[in-house]
PDB file of N, CA and C in Angstrom:
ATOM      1  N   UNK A   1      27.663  -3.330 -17.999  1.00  0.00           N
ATOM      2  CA  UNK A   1      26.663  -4.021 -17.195  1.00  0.00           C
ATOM      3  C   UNK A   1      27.143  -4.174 -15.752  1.00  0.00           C
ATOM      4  N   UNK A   2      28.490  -4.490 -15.688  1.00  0.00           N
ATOM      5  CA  UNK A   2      28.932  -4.527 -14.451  1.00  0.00           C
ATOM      6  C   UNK A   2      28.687  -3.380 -13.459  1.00  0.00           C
ATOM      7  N   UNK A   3      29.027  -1.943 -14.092  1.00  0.00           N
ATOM      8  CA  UNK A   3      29.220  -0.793 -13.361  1.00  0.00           C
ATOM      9  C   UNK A   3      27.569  -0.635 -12.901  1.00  0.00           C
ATOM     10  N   UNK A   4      26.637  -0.958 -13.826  1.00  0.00           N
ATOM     11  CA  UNK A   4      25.149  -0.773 -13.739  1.00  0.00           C
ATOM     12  C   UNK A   4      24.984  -1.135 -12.412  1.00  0.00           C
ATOM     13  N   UNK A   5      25.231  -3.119 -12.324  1.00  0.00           N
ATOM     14  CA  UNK A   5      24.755  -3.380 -11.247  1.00  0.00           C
ATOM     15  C   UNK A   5      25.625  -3.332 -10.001  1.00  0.00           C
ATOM     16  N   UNK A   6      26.740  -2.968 -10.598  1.00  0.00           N
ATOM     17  CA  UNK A   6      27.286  -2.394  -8.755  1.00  0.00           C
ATOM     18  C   UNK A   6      26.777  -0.995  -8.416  1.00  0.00           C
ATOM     19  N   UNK A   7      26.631  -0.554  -9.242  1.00  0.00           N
ATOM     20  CA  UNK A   7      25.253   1.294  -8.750  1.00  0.00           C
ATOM     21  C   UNK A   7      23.994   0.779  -7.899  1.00  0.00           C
ATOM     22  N   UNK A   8      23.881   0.216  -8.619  1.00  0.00           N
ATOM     23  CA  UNK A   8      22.196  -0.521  -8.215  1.00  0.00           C
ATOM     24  C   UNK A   8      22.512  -1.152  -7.111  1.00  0.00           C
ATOM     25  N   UNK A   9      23.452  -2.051  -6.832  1.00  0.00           N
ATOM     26  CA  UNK A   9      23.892  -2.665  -5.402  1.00  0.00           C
ATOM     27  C   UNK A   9      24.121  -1.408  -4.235  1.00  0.00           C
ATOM     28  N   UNK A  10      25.061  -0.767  -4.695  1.00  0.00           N
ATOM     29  CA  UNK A  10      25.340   0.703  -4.003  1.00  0.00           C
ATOM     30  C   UNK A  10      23.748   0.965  -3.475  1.00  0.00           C
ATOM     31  N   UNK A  11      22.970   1.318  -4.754  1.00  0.00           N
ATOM     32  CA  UNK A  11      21.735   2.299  -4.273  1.00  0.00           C
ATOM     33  C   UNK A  11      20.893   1.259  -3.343  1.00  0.00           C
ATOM     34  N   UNK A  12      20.805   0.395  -3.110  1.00  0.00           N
ATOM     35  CA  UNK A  12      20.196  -0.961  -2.167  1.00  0.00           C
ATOM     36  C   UNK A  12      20.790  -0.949  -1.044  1.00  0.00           C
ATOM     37  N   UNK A  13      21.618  -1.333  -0.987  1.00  0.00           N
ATOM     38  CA  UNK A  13      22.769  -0.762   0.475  1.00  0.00           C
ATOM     39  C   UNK A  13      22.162   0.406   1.044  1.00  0.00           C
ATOM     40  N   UNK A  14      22.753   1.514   0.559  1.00  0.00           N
ATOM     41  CA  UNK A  14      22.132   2.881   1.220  1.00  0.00           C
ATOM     42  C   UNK A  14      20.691   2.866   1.443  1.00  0.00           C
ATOM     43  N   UNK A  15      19.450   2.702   0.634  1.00  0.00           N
ATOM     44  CA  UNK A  15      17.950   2.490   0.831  1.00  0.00           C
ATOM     45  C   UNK A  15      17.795   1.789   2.274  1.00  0.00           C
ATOM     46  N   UNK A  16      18.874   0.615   2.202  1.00  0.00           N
ATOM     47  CA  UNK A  16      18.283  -0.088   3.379  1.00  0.00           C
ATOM     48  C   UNK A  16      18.767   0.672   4.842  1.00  0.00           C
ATOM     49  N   UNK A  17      20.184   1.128   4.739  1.00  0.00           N
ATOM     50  CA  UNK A  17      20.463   1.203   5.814  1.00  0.00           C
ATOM     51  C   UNK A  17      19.738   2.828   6.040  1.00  0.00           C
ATOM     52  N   UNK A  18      19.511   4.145   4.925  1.00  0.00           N
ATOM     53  CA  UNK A  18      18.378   5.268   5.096  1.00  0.00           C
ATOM     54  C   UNK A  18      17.018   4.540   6.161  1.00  0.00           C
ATOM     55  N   UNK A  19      16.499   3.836   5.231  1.00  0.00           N
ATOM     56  CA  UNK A  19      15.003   3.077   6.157  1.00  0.00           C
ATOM     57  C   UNK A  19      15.135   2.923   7.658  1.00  0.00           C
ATOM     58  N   UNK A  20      16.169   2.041   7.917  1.00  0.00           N
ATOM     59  CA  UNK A  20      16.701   1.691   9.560  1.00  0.00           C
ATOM     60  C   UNK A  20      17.003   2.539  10.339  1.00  0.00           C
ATOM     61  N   UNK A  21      17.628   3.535   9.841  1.00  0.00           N
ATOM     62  CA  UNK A  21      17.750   4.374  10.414  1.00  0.00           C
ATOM     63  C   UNK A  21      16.818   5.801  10.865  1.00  0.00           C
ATOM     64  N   UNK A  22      15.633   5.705   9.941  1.00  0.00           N
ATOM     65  CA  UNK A  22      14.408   7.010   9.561  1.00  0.00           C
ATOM     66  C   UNK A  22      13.808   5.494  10.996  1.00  0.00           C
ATOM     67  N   UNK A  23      13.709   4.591  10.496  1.00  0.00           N
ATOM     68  CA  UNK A  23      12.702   4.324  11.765  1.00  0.00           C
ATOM     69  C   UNK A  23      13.171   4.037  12.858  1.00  0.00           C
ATOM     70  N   UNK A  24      14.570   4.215  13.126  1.00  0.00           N
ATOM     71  CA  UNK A  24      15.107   4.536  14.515  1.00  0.00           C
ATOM     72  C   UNK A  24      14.835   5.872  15.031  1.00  0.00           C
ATOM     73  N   UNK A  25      14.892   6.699  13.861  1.00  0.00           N
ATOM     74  CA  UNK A  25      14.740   8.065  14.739  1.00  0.00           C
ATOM     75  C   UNK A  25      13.417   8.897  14.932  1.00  0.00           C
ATOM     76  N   UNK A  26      12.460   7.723  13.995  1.00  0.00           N
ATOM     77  CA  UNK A  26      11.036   8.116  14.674  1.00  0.00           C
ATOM     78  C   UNK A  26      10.602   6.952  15.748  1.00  0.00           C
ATOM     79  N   UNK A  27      11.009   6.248  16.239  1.00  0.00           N
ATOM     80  CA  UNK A  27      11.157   5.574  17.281  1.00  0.00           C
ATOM     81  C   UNK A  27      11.368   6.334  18.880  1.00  0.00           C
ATOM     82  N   UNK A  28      12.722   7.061  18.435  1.00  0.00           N
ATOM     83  CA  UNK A  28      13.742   7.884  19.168  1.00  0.00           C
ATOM     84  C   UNK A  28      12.650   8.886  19.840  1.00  0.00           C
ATOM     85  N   UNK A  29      12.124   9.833  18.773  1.00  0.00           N
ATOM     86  CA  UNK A  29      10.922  10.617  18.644  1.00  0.00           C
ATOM     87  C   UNK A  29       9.852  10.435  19.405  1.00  0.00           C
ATOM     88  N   UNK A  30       8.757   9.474  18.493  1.00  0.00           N
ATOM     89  CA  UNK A  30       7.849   8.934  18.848  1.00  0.00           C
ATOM     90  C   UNK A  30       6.665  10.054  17.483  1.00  0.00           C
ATOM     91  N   UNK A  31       5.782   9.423  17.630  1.00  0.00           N
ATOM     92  CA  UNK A  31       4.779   9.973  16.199  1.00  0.00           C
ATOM     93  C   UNK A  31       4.520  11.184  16.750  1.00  0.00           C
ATOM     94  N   UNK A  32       3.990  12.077  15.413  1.00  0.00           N
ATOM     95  CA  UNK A  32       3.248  13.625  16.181  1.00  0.00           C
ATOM     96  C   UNK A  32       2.006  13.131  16.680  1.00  0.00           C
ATOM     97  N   UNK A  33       1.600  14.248  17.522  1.00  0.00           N
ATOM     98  CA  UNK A  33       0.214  14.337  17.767  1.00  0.00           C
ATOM     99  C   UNK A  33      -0.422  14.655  17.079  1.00  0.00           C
ATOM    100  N   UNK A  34      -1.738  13.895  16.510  1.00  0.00           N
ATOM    101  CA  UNK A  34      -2.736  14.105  15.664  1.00  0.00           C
ATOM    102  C   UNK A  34      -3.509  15.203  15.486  1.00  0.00           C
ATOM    103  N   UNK A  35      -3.307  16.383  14.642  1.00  0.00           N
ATOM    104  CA  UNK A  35      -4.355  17.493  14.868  1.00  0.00           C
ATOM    105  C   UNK A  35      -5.866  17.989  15.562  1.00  0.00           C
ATOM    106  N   UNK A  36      -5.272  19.215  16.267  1.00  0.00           N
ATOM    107  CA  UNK A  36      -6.913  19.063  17.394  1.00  0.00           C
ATOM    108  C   UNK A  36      -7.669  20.061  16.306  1.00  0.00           C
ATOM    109  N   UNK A  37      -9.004  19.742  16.436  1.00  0.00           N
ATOM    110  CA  UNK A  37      -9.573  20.876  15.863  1.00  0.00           C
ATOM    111  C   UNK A  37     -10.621  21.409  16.886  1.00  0.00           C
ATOM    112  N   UNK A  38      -9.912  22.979  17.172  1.00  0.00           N
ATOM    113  CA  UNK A  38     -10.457  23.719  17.935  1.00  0.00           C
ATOM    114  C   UNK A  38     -12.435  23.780  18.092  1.00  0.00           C
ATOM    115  N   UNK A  39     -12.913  23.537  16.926  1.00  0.00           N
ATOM    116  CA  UNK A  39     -14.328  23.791  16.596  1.00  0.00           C
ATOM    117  C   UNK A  39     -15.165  22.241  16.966  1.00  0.00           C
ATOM    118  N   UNK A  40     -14.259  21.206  17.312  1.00  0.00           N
ATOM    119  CA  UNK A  40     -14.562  19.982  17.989  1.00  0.00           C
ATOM    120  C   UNK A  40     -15.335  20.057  19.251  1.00  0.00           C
ATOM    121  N   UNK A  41     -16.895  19.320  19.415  1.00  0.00           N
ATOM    122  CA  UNK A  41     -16.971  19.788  20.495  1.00  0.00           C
ATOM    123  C   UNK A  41     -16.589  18.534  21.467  1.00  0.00           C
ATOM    124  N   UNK A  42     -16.772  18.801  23.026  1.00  0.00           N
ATOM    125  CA  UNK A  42     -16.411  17.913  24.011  1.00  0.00           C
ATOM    126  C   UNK A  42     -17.107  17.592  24.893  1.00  0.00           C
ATOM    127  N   UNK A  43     -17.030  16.049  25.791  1.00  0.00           N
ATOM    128  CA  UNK A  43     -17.664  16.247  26.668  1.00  0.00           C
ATOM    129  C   UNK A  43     -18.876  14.930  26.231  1.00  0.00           C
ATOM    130  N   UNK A  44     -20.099  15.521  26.701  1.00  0.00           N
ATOM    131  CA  UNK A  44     -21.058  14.547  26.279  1.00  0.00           C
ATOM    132  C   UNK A  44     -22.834  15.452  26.489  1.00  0.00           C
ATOM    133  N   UNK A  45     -23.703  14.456  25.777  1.00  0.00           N
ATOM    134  CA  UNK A  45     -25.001  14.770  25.788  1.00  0.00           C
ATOM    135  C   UNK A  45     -25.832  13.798  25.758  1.00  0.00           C
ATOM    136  N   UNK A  46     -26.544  13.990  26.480  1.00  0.00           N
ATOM    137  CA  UNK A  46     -27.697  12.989  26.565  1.00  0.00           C
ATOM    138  C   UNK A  46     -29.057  13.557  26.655  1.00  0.00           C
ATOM    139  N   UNK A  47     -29.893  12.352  26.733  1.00  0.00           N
ATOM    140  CA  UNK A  47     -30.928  12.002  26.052  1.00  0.00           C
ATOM    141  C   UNK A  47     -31.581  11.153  27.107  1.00  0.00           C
ATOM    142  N   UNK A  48     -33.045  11.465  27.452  1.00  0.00           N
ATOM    143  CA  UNK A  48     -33.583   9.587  27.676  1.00  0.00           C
ATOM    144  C   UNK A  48     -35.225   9.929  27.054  1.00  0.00           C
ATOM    145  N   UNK A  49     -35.437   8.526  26.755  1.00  0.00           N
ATOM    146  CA  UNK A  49     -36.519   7.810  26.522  1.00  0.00           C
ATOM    147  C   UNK A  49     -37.147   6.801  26.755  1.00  0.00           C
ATOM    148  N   UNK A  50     -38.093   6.939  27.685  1.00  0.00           N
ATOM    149  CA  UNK A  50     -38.704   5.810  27.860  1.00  0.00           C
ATOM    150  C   UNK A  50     -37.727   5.206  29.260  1.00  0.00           C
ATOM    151  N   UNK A  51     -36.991   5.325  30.002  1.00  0.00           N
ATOM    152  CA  UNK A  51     -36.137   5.018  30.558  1.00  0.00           C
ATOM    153  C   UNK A  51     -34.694   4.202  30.147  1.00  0.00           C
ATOM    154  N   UNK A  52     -34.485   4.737  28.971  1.00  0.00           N
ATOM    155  CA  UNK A  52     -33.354   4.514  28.190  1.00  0.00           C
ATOM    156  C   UNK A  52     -32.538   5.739  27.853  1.00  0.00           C
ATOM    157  N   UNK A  53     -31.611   5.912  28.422  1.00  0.00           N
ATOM    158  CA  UNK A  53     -30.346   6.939  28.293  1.00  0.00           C
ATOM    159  C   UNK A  53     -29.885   6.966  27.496  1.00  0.00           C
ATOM    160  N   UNK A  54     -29.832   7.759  25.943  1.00  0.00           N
ATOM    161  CA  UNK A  54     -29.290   7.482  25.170  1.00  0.00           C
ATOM    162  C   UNK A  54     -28.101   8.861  25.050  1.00  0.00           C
ATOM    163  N   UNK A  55     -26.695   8.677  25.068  1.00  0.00           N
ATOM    164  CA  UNK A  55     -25.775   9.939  25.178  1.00  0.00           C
ATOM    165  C   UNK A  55     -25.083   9.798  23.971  1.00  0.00           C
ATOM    166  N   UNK A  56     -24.830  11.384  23.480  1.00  0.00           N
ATOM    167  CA  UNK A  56     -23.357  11.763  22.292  1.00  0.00           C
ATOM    168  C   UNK A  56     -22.388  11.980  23.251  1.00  0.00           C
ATOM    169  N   UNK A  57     -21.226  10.676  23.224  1.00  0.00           N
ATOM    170  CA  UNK A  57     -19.890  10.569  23.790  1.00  0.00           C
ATOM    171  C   UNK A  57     -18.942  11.541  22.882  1.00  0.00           C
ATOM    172  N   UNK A  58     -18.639  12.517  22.774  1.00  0.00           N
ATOM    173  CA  UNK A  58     -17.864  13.186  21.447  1.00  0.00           C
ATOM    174  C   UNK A  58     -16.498  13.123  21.668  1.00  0.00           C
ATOM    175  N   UNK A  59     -16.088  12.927  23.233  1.00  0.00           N
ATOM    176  CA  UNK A  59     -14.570  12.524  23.386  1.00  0.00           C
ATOM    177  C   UNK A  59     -14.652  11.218  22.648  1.00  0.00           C
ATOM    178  N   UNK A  60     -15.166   9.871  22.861  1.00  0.00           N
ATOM    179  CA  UNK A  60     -14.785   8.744  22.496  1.00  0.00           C
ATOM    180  C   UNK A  60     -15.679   8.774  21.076  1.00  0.00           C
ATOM    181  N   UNK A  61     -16.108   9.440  20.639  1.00  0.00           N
ATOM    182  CA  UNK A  61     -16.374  10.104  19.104  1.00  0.00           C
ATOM    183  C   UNK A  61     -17.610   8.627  18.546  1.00  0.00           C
ATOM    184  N   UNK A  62     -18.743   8.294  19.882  1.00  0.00           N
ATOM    185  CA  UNK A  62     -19.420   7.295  19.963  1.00  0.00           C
ATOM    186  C   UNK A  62     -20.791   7.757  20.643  1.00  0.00           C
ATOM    187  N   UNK A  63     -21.949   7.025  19.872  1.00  0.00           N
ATOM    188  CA  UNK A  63     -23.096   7.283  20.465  1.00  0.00           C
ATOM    189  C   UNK A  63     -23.341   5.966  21.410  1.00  0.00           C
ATOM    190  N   UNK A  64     -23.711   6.339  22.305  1.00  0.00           N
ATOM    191  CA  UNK A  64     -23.658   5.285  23.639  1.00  0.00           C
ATOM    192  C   UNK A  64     -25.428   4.721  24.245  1.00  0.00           C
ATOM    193  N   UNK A  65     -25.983   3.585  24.576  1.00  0.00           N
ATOM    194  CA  UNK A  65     -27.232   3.463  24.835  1.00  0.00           C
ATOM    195  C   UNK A  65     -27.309   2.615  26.025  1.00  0.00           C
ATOM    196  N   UNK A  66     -27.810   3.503  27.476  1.00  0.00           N
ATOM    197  CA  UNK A  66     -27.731   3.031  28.655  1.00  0.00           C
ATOM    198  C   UNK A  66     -28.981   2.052  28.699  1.00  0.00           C
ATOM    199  N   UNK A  67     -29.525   1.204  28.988  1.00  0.00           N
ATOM    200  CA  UNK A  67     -29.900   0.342  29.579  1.00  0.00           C
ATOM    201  C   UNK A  67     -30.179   0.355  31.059  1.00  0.00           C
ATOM    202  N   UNK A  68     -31.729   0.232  31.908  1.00  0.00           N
ATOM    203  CA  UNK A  68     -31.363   0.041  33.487  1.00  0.00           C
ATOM    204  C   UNK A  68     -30.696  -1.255  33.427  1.00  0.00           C
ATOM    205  N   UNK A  69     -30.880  -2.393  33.163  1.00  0.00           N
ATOM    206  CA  UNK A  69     -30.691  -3.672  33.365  1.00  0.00           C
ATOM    207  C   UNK A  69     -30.341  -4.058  32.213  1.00  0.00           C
ATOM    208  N   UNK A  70     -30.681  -5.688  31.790  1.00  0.00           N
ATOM    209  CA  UNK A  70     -29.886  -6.224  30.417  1.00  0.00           C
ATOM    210  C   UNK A  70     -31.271  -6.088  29.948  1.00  0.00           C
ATOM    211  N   UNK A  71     -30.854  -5.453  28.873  1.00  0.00           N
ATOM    212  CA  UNK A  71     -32.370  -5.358  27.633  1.00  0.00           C
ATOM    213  C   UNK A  71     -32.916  -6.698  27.398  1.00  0.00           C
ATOM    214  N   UNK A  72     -34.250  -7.077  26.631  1.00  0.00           N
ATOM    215  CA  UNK A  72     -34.620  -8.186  26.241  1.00  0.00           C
ATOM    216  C   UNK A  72     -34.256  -8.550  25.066  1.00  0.00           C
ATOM    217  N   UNK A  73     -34.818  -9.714  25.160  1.00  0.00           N
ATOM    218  CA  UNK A  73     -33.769 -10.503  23.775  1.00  0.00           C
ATOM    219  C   UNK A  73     -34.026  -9.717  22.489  1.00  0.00           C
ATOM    220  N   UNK A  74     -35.285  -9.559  22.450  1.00  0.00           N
ATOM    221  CA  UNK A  74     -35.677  -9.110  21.091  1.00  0.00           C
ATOM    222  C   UNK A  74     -35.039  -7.560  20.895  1.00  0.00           C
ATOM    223  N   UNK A  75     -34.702  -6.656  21.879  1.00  0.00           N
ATOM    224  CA  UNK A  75     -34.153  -5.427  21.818  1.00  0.00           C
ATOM    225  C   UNK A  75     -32.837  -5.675  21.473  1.00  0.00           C
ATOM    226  N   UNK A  76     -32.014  -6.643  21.894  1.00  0.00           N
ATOM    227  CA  UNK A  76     -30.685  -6.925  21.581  1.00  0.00           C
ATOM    228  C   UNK A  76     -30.335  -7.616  20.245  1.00  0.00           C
ATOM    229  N   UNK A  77     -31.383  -8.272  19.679  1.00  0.00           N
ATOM    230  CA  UNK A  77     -31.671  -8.379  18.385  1.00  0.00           C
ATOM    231  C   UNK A  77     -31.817  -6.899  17.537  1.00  0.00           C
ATOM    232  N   UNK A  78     -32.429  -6.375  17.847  1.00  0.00           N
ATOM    233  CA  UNK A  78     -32.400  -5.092  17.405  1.00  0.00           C
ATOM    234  C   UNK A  78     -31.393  -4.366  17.225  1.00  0.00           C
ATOM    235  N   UNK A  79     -30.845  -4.690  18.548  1.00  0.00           N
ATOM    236  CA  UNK A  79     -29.873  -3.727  18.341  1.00  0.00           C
ATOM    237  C   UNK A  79     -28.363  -3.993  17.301  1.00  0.00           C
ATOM    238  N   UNK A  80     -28.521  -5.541  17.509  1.00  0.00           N
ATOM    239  CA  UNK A  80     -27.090  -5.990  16.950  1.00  0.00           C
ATOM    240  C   UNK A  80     -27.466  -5.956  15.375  1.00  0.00           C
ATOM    241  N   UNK A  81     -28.974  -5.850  14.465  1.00  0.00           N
ATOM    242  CA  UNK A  81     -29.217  -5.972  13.613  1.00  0.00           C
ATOM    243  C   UNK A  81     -28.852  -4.898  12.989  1.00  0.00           C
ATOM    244  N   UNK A  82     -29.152  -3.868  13.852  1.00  0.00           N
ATOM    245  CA  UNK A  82     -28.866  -2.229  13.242  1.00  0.00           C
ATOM    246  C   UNK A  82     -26.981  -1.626  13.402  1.00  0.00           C
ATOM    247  N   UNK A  83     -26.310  -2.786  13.913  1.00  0.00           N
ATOM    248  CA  UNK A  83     -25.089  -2.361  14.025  1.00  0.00           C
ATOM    249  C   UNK A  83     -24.313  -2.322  15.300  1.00  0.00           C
ATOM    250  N   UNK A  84     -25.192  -1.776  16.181  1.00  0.00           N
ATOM    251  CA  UNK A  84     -24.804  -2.048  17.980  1.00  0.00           C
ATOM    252  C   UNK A  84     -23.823  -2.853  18.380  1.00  0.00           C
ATOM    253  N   UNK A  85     -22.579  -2.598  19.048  1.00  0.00           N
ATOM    254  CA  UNK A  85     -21.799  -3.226  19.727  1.00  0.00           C
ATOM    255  C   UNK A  85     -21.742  -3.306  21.441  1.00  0.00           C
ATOM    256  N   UNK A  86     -21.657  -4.297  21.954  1.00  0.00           N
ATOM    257  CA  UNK A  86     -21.354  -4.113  23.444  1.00  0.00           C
ATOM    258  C   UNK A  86     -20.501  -3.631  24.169  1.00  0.00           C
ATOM    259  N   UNK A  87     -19.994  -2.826  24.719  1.00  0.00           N
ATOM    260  CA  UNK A  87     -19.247  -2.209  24.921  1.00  0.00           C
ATOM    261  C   UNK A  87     -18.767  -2.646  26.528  1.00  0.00           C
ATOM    262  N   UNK A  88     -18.176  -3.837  27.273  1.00  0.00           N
ATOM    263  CA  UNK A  88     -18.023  -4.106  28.604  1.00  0.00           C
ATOM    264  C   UNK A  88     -16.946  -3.119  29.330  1.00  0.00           C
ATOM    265  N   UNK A  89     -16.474  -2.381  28.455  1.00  0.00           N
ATOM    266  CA  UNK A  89     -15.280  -1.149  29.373  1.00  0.00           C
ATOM    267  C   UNK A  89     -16.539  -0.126  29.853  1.00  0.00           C
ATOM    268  N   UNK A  90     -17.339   0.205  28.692  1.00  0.00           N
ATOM    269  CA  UNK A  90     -18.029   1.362  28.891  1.00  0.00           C
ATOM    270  C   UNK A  90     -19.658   1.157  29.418  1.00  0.00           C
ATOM    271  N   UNK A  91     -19.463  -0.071  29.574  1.00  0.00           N
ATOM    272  CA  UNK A  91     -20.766  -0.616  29.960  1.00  0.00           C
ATOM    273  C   UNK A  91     -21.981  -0.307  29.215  1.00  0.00           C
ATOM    274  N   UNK A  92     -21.907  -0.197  28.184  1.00  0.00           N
ATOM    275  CA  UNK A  92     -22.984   0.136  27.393  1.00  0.00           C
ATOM    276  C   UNK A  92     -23.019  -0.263  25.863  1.00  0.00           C
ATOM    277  N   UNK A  93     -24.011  -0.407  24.795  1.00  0.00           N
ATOM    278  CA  UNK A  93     -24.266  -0.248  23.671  1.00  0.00           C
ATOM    279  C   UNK A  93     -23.497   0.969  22.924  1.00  0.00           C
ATOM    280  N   UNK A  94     -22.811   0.696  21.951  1.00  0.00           N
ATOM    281  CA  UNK A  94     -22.564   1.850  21.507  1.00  0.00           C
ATOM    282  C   UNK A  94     -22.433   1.578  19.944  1.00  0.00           C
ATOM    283  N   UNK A  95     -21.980   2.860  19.454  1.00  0.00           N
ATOM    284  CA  UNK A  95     -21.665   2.918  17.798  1.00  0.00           C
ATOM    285  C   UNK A  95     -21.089   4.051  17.173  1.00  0.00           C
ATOM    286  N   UNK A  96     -20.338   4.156  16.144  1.00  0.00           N
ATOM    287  CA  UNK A  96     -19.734   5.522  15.920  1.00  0.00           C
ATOM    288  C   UNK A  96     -20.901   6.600  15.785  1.00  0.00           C
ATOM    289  N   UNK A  97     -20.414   7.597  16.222  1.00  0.00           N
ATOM    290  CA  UNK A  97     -21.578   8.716  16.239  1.00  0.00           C
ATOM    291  C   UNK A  97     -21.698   9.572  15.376  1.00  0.00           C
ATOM    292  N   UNK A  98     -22.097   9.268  14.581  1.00  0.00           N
ATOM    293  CA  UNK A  98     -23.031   9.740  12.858  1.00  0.00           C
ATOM    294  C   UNK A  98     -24.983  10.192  13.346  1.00  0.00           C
ATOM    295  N   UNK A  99     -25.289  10.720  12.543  1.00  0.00           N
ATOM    296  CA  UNK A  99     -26.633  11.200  12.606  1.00  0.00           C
ATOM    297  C   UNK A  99     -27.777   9.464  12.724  1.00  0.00           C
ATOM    298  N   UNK A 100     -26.591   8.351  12.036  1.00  0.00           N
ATOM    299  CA  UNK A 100     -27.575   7.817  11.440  1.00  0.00           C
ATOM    300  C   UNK A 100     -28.227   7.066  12.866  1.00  0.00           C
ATOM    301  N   UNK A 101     -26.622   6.982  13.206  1.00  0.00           N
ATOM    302  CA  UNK A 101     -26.564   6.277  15.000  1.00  0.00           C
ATOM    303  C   UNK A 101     -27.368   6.963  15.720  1.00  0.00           C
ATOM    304  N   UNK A 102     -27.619   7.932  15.913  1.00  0.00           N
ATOM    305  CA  UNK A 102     -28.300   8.488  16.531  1.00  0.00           C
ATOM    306  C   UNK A 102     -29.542   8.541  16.179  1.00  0.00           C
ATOM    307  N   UNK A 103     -30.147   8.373  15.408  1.00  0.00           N
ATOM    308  CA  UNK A 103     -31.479   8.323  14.842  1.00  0.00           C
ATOM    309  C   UNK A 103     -31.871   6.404  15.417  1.00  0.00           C
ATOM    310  N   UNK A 104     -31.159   6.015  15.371  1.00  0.00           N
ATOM    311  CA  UNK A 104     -31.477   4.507  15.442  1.00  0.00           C
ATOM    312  C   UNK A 104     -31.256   4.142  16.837  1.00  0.00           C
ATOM    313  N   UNK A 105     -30.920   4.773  17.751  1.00  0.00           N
ATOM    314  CA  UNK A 105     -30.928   5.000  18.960  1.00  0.00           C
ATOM    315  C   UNK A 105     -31.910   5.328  19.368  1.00  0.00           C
ATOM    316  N   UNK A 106     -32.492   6.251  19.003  1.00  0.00           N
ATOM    317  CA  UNK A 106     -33.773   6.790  19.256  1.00  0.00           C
ATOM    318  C   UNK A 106     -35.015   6.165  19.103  1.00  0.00           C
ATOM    319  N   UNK A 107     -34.789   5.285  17.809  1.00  0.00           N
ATOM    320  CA  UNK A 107     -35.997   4.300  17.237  1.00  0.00           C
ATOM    321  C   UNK A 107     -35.889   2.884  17.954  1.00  0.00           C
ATOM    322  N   UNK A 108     -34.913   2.770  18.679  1.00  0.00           N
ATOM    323  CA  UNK A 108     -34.752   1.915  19.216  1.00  0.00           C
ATOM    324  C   UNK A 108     -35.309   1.650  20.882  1.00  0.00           C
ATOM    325  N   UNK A 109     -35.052   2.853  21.433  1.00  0.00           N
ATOM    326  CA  UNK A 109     -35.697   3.608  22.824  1.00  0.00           C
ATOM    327  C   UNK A 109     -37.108   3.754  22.550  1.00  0.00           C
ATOM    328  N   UNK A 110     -37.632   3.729  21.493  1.00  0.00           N
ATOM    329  CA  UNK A 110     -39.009   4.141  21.401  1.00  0.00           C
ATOM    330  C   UNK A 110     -39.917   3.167  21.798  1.00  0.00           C
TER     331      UNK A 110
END
């Protein structure tokens, strides 16, 4: 029993000081870069309706909804009902950009 748990002490020792050291040297490193996929597209597209800009952001991988001014209450109801976030960096409405976002963007501009 003795020899057992001085192995087992041994193998604890080494685990810890392996760990400290794997995350020193991805530290050292730093992470990979996340795979590009060439067939990604870039850039952006837009849209308006009604005097509402609605764009596919595909760099920030977000459907975006310009506004001239601050929408009315009941549109901002709308919008936050269907998911819509405010976006004050990007100055705009936005949401991840799925078909569905985009469809509700649209119904929303209408």
């Amino acid at each position: 029993m003795r020899a057992t748990g001085k192995r087992v002490g041994e193998f604890l020792d080494w685990s810890a000081r392996f760990k400290a050291a794997a995350i020193r040297d991805i530290k050292k490193i730093g992470a990979p870069p996340p795979p590009v996929d060439p067939n990604k597209p870039t850039g952006s597209e837009a849209i308006e309706i009604n005097g509402v800009q609605i764009i596919k952001n595909f760099d920030l991988d977000r459907v975006q909804i310009l506004f001239g001014g601050k929408p009315e209450p009941e549109t901002i109801k709308a919008l936050k009902g269907s998911g819509w976030n405010w976006s004050p960096r990007n100055s705009a409405w936005q949401r991840k950009l799925t078909d569905a976002a985009f469809r509700s963007a649209k119904q929303i501009a209408a």
